[in-house]
C-alpha atoms as a PDB file:
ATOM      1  CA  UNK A   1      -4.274  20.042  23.515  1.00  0.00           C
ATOM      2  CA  UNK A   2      -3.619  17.436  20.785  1.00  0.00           C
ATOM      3  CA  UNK A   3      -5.533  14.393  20.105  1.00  0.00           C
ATOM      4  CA  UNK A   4      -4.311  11.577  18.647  1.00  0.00           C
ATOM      5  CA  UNK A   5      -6.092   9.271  16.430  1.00  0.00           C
ATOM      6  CA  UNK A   6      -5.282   6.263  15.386  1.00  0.00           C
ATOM      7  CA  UNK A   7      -6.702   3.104  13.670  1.00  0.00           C
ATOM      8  CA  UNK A   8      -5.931  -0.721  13.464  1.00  0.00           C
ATOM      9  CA  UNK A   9      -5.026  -1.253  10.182  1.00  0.00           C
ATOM     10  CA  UNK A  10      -5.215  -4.842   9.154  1.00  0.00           C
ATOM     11  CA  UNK A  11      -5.662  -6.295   5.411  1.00  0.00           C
ATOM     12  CA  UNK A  12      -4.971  -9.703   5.809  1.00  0.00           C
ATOM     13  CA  UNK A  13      -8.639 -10.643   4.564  1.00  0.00           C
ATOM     14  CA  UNK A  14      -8.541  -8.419   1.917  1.00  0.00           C
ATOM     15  CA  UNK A  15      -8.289  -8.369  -1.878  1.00  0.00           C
ATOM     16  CA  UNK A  16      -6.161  -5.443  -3.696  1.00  0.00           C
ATOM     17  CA  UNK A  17      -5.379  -4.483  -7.029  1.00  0.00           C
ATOM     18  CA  UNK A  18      -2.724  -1.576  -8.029  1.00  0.00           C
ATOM     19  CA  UNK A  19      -2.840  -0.391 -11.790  1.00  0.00           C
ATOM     20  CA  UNK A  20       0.400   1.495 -12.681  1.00  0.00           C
ATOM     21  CA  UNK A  21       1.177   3.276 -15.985  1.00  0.00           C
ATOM     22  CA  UNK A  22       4.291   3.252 -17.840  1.00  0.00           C
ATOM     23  CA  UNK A  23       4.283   6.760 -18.645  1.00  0.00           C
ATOM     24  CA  UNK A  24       6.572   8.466 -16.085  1.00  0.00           C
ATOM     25  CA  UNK A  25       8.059   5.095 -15.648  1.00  0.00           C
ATOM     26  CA  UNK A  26      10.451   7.272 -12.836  1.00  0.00           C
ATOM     27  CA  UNK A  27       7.600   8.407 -10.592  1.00  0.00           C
ATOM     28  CA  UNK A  28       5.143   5.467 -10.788  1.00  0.00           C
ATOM     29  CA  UNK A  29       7.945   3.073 -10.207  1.00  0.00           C
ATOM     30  CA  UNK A  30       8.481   4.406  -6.504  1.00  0.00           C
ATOM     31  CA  UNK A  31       4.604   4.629  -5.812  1.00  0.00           C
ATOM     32  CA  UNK A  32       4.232   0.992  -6.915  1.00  0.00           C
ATOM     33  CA  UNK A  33       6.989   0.517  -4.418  1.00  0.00           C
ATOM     34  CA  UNK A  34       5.283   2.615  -1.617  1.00  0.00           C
ATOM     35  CA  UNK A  35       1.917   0.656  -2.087  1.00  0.00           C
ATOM     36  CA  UNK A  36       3.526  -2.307  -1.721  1.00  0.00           C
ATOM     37  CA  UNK A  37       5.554  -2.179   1.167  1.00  0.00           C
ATOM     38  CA  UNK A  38       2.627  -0.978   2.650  1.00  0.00           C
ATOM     39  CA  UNK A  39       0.269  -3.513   2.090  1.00  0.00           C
ATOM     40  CA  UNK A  40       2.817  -6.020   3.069  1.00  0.00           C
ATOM     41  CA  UNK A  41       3.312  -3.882   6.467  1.00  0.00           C
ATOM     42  CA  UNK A  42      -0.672  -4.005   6.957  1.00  0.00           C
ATOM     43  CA  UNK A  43      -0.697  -7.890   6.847  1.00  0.00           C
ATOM     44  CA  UNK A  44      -1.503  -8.216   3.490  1.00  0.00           C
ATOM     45  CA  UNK A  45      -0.501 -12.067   1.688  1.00  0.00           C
ATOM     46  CA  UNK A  46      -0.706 -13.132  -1.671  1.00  0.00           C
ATOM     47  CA  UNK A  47       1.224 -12.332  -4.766  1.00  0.00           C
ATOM     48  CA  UNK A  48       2.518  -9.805  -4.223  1.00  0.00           C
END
């Protein structure tokens, strides 16, 4: 039998920072991307 979890994940009252390197410019480019989006999808607001 499977068993799902799942949690409630909500960062609208939260602070982040996200420190990306320039070296492999190619890969960190698309995980910059990737933590963005999903801040933004988790309710996060600011500059972002």
């Amino acid at each position: 039998m499977t068993r799902i979890i799942q949690g409630n994940l909500n960062a609208s009252e939260l602070k982040f920072a996200i420190i990306a390197g320039r070296f492999n410019d190619f890969i960190s480019e698309r995980l910059l991307e990737g933590a963005i989006d999903t801040l933004i999808r988790s309710g996060a607001r600011g500059r972002i």
